[in-house]
Protein backbone atom coordinates (compact mmCIF):
# COMPACT_ATOMS: atom_id res chain seq x y z
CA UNK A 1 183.21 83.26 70.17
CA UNK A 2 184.27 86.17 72.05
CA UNK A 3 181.73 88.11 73.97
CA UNK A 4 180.99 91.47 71.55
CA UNK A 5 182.66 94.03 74.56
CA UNK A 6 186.15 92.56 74.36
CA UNK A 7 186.86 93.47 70.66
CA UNK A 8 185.38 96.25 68.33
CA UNK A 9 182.61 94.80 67.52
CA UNK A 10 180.51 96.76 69.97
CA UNK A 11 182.29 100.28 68.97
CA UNK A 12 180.86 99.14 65.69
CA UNK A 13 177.48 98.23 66.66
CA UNK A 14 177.30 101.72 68.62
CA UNK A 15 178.51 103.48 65.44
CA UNK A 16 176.43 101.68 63.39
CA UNK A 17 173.22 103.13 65.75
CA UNK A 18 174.88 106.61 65.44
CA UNK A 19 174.65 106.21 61.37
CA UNK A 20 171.23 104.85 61.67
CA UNK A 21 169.65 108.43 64.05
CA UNK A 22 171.88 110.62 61.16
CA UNK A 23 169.74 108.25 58.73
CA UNK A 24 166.47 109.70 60.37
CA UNK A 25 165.46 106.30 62.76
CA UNK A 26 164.43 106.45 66.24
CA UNK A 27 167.69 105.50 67.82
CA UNK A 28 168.77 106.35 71.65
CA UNK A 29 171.31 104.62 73.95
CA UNK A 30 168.93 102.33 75.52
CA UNK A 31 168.74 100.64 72.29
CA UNK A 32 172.45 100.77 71.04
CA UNK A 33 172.76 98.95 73.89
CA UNK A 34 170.21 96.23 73.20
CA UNK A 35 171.54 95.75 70.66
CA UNK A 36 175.43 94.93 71.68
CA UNK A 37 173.32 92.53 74.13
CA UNK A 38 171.45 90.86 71.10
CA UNK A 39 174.34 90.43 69.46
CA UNK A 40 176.45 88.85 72.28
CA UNK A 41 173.32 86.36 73.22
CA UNK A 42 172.68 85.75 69.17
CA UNK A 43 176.15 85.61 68.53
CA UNK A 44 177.99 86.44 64.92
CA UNK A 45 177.74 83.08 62.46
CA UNK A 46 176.57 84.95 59.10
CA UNK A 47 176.48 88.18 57.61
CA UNK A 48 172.43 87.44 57.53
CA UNK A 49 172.30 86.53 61.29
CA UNK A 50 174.12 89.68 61.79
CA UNK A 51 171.60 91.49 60.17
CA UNK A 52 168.69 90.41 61.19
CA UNK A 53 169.39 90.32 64.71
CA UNK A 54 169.99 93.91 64.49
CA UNK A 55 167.00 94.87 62.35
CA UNK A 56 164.86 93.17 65.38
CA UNK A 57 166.36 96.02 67.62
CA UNK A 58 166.74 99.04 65.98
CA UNK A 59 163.86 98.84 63.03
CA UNK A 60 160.54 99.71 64.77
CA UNK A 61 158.08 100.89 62.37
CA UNK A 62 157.63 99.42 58.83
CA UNK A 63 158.73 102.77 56.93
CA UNK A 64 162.17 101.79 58.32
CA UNK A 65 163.25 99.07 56.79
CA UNK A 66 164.77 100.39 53.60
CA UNK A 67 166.33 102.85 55.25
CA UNK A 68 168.11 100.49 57.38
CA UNK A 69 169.00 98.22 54.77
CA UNK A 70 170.95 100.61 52.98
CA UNK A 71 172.56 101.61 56.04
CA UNK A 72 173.90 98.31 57.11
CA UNK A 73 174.56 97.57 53.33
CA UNK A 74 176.94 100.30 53.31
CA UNK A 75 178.60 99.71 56.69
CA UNK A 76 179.04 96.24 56.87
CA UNK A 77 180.74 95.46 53.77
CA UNK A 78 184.21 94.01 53.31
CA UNK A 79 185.77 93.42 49.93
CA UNK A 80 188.89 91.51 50.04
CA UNK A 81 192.25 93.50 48.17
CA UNK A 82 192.03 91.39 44.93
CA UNK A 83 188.21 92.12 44.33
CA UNK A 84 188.86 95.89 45.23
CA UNK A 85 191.64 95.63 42.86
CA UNK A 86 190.04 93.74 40.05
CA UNK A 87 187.61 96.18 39.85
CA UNK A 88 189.95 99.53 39.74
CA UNK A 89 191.96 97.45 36.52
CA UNK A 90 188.93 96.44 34.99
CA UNK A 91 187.84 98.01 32.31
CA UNK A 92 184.35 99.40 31.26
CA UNK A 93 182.81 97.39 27.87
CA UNK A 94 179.72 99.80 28.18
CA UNK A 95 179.24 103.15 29.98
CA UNK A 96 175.93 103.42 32.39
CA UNK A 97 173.85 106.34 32.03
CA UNK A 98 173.53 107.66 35.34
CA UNK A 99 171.18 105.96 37.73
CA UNK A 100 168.10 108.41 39.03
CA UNK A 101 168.67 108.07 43.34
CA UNK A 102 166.98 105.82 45.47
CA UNK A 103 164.42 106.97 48.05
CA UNK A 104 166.02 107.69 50.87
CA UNK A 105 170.05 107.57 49.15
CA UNK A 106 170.31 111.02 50.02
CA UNK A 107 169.44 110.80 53.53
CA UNK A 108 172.07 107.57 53.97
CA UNK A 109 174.78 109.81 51.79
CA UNK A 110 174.84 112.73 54.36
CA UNK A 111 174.55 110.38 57.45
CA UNK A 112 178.00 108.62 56.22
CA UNK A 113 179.37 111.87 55.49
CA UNK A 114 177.81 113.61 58.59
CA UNK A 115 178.75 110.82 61.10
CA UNK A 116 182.62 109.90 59.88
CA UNK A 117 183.97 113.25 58.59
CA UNK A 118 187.19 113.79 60.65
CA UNK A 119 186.98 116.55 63.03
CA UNK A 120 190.57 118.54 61.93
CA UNK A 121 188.63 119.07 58.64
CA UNK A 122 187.69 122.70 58.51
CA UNK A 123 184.49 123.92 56.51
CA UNK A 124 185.25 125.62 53.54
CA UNK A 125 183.61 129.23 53.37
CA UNK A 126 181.86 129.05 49.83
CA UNK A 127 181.14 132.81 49.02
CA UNK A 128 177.55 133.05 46.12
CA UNK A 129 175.59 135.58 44.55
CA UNK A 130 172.28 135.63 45.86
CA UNK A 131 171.37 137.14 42.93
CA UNK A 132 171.49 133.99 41.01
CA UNK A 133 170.71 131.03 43.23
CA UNK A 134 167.41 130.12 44.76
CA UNK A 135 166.83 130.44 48.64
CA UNK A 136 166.05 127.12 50.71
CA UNK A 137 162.78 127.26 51.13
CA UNK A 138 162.09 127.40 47.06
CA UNK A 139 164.38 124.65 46.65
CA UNK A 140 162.52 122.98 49.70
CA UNK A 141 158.89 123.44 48.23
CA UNK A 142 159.88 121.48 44.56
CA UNK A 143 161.99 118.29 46.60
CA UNK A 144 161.08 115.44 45.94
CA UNK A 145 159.37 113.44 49.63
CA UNK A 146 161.29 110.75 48.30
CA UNK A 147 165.10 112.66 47.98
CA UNK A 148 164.64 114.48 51.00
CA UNK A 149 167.43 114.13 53.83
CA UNK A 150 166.37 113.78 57.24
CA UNK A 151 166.92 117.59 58.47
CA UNK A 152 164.70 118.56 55.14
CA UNK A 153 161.81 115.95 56.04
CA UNK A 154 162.00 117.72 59.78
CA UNK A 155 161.87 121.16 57.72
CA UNK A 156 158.89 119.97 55.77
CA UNK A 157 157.06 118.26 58.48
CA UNK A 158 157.25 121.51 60.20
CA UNK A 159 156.07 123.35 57.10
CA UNK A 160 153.26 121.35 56.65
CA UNK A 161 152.23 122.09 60.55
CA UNK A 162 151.85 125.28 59.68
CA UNK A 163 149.60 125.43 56.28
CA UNK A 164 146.69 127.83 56.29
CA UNK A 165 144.03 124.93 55.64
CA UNK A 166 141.23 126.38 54.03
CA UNK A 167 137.73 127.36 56.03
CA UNK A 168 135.09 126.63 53.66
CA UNK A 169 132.04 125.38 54.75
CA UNK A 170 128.99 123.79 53.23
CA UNK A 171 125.33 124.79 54.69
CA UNK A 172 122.95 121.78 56.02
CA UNK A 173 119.62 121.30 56.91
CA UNK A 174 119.71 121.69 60.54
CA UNK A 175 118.66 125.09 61.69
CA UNK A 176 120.54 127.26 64.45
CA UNK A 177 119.49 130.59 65.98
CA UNK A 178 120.53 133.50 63.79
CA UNK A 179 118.92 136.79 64.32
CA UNK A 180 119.11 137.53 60.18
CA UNK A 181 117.41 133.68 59.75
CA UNK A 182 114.83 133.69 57.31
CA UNK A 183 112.42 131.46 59.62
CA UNK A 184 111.29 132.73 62.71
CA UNK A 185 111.31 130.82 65.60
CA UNK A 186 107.98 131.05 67.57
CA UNK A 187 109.07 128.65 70.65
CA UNK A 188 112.27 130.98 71.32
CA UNK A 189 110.42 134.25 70.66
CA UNK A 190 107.60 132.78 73.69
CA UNK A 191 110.80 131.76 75.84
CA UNK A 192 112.34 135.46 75.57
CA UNK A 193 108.67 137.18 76.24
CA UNK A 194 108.93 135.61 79.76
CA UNK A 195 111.72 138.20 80.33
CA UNK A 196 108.66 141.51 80.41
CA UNK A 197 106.08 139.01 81.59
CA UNK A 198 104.57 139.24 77.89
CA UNK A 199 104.58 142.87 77.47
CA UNK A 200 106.83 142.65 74.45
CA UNK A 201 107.32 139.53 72.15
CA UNK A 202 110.75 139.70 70.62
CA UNK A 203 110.75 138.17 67.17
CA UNK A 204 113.56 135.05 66.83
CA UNK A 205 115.00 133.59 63.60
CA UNK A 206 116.65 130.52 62.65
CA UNK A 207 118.93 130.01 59.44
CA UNK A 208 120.71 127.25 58.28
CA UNK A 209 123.85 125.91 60.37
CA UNK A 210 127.50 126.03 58.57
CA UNK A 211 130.15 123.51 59.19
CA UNK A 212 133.77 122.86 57.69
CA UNK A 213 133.29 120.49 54.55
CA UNK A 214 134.63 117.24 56.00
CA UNK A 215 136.84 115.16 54.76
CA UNK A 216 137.65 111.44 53.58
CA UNK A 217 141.20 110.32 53.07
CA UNK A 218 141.98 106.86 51.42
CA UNK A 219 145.96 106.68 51.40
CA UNK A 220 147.98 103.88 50.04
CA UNK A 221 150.94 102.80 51.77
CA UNK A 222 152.44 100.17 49.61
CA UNK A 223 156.33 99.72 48.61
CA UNK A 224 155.68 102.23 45.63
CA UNK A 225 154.08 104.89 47.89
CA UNK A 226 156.18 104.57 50.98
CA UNK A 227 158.24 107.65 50.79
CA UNK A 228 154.88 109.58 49.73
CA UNK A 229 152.81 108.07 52.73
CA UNK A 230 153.89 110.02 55.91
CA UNK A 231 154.60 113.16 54.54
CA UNK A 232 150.59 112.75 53.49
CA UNK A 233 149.39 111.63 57.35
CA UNK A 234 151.29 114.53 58.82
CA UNK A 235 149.08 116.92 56.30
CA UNK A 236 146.08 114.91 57.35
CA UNK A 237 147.11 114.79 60.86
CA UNK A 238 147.40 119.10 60.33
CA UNK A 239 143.93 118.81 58.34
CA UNK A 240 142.50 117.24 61.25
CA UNK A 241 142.84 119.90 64.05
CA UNK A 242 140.56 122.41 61.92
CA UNK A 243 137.62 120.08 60.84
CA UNK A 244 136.38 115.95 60.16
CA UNK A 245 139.17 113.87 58.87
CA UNK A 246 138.66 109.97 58.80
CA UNK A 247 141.59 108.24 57.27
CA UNK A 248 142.09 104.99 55.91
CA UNK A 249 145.33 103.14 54.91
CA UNK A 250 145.18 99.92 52.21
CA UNK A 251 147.51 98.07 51.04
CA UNK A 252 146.61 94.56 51.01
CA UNK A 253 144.18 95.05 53.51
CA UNK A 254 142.00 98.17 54.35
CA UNK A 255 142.64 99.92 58.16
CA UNK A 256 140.81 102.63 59.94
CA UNK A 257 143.27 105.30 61.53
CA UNK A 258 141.14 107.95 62.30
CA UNK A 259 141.01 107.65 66.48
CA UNK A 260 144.88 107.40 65.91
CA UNK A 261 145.39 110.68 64.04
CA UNK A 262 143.67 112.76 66.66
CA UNK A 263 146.48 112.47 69.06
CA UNK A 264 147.64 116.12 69.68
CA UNK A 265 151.41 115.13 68.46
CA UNK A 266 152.14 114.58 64.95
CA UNK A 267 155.10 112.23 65.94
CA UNK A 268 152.82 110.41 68.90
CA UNK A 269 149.94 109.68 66.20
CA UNK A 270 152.35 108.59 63.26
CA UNK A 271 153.94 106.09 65.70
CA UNK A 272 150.73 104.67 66.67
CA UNK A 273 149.35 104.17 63.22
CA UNK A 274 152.69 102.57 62.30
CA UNK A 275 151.75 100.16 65.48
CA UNK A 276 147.96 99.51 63.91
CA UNK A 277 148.92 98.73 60.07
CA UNK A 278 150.54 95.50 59.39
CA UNK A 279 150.91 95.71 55.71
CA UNK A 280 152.81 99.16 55.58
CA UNK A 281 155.01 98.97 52.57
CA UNK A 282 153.51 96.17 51.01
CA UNK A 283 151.43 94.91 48.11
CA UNK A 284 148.44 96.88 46.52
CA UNK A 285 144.96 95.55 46.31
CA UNK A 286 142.97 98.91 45.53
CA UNK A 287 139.66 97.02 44.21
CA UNK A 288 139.69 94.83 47.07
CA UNK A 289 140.79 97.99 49.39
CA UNK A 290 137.51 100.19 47.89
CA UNK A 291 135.30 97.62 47.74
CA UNK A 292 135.64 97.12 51.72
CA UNK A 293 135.43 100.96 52.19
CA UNK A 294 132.36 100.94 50.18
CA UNK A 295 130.35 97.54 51.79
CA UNK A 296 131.37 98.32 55.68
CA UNK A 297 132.35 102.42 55.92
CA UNK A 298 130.49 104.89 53.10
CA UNK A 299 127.53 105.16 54.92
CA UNK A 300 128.63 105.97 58.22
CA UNK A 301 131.82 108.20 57.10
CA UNK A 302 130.20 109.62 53.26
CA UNK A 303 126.79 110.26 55.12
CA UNK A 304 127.46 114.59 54.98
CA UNK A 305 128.63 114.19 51.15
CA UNK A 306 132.27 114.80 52.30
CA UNK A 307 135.66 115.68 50.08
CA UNK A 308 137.72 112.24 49.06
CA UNK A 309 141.42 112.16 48.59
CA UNK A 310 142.13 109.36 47.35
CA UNK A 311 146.11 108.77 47.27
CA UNK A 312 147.90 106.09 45.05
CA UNK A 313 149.70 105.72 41.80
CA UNK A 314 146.89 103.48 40.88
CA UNK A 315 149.42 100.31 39.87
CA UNK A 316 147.15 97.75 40.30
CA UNK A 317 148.20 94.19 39.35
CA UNK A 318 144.54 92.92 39.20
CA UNK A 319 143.07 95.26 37.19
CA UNK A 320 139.35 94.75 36.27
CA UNK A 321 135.64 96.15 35.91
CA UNK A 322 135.36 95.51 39.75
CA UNK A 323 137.62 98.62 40.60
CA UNK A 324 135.73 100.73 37.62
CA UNK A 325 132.37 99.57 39.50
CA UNK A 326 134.17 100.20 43.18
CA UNK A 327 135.14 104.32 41.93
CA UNK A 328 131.88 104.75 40.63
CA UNK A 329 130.15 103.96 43.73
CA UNK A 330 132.61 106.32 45.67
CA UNK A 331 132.48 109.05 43.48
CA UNK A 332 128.47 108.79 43.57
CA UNK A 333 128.12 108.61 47.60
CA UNK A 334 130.91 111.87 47.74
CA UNK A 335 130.80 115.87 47.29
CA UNK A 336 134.39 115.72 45.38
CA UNK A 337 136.51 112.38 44.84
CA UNK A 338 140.08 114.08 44.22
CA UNK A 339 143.17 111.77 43.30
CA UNK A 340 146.68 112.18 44.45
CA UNK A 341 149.07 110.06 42.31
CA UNK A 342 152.70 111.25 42.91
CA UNK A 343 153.37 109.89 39.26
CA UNK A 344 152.37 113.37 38.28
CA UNK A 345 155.39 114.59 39.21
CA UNK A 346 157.00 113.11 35.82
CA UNK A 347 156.10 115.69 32.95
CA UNK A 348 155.89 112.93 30.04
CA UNK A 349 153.23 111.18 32.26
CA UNK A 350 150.73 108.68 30.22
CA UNK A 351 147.63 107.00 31.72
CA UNK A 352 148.87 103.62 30.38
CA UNK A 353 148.52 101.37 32.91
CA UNK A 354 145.10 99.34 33.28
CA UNK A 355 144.50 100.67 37.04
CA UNK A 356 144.70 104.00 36.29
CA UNK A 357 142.80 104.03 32.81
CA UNK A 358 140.16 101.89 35.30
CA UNK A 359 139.95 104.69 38.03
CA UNK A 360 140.23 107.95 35.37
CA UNK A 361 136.90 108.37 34.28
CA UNK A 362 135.50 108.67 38.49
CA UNK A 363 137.57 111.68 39.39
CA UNK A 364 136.46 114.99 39.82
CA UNK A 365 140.28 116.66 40.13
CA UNK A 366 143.62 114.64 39.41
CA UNK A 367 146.42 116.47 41.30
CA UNK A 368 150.72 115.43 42.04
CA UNK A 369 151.59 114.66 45.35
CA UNK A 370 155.58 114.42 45.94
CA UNK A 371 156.36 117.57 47.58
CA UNK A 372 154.97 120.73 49.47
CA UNK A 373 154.42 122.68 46.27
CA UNK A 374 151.73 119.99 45.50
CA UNK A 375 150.39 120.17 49.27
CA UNK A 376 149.87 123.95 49.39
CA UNK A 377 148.40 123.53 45.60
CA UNK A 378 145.98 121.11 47.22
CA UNK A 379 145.17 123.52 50.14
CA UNK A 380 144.14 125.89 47.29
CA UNK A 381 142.42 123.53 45.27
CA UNK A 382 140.07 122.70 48.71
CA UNK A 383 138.97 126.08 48.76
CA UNK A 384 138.29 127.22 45.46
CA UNK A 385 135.04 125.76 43.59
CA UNK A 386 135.27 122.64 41.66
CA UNK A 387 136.30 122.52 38.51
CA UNK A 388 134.80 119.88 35.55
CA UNK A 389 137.94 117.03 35.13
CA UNK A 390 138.42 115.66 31.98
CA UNK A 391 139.54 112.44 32.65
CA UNK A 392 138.14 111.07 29.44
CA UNK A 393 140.31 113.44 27.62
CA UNK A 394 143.21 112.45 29.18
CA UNK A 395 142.60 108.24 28.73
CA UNK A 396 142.52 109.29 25.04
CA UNK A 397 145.73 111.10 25.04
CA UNK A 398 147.32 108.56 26.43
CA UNK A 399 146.22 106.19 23.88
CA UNK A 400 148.10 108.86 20.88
């Protein structure tokens, strides 16, 4: 075989990196060029050697894989002239209804286009009425995580920096000083009479201390809830500069990722809980996931009654009276338990499957998460009072 330098092979494999950073992946020229290397010392037999040599370069963190299997699905293709012309001649027995896009199509779409569009092209100038179109950032707040293209996620990320998280605060037992205290403090009233040599005795209160509400976040990062997942850690990671966050990813497994998240940078802390969870985009074991939060972490993290988000589309295969047992428990040891299923997002939604009929009757507020309308909605939500959830209700709607 010739090496990959004397042929086109490694224009390809550079162009292939430039598709892949257009895609949204981590890709600089130290590892385009890895990756011409990997290929020359791996050599080319078959399209899945090919592959998987270069997914053990350029694919670092689990949340990249489908992203870089539609990319090299797309680019290395070849279809030979009779196939591409069979399938021009051929005619159509049954028309398709439209497929709904993949997550992450849109982001692959615009990196093709972005990447290969010729440069003599000129941009049309497309003149509207701003009268009757809607301005980016509306169209930004209801897009779907999942249909967003790279430049949007990096608009969204950035939008969810800056949410106004909400500064409520819950009272508890230990007393500070506070001059309008209803308990007066003898030992600091002697302390400040030492001042006049206990001429005068200044009178000193004590009232209850305040503190941000903390809060518990169980997110699932399995295949389903993928493209939901870091869009969620970068609100938590925002969440976490203005009060107690302790995060915990499950998928098959359950992970603690709260010393993680308090790196400073958003990107920094994402990469390094990317490096700590094993089972990103995995299978879902949410009974087996709560009932290890429950045995080994409630009572050290759920010890100040803190706020629970729990965050899953509840599709669990083993359904049973363990994970009805597991919620009850949680909801019991928390102030709020508040679920974030992104299947919300779908108007004609119907608690129908047995995980979610399971985990209904526990939770205080069910709430959408698939875009930054249902973030800032949940920023809201925080800070206003609880309101009664009837999940009951709902269970027997969705048996109508």
């Amino acid at each position: 075989m010739r090496p990959a330098h004397e042929g086109r092979l490694a224009a390809n494999i550079l162009y292939f990196g430039r598709l892949l950073r257009a895609a949204g992946l981590t890709v600089g020229p130290g590892v385009m060029l890895d990756a011409v290397t990997a290929v020359e010392v791996a050599g080319v037999g078959t399209r899945q050697d090919l592959y998987w040599t270069l997914h053990a370069v350029f694919v670092k963190r689990h949340e990249d894989h489908d992203l870089f299997d539609a990319v090299f699905a797309r680019f290395w293709r070849r279809r030979a002239p009779a196939e591409k012309l069979m399938e021009l001649l051929s005619p159509v027995a049954v028309p398709r209804a439209p497929e709904p896009p993949k997550p992450g199509q849109r982001r692959v779409e615009e990196a093709f286009w972005g990447i290969s569009r010729p440069p003599e092209v000129e941009e049309q100038q497309v003149s509207l009425d701003a009268r009757l179109t809607a301005s980016d950032q509306d169209v930004l707040r209801t897009r779907d995580f999942a249909q967003m293209s790279a430049e949007e996620l990096r608009e969204a990320r950035r939008r969810i920096a800056a949410l106004r998280l909400p500064q409520d605060t819950i009272r508890t037992r230990r007393l500070i000083a506070d001059p309008r205290g209803a308990r007066p403090d003898f030992r600091a009233s002697l302390r400040a009479s030492l001042a006049t040599g206990g001429a005068l005795l200044p009178l000193k209160r004590r009232g209850p201390r305040e503190r941000p509400t903390p809060v518990v976040a169980l997110l699932d990062i399995s295949g389903s809830m993928a493209d939901y997942a870091r869009p969620v850690l970068h609100f938590l990671h925002a969440l976490a500069t203005r009060r107690r966050v302790d995060t915990f990813l499950f998928g098959t497994r359950l992970t603690n990722v709260t010393r993680a998240l308090r790196h400073r940078d958003a990107d920094a802390a994402l990469t390094e809980v990317s490096r700590l969870v094993p089972d990103w985009s995995g299978g879902t074991r949410i009974a087996t996931s709560l009932r290890a939060f429950n045995k080994d972490w409630s009572r050290r993290v759920l010890a100040q009654t803190p706020i629970v988000l729990l965050v899953t589309d509840g599709l669990e295969r083993d359904a049973d009276e363990t994970l009805a047992q597991e919620m009850g428990r949680l909801q019991r040891s928390c102030l709020r338990l508040v679920w974030l299923n992104p299947l919300l997002r779908y108007s004609g939604f119907e608690p129908r499957a047995r995980g979610i009929r399971a985990m209904l009757p526990y939770v205080d507020d069910f709430r959408p998460v698939h875009d930054l309308a249902s973030l800032e909605a949940l920023v809201a939500a925080l800070a206003a009072p609880p309101v009664p959830f009837a999940g009951r209700k709902l269970l027997v709607a969705g048996e109508e």
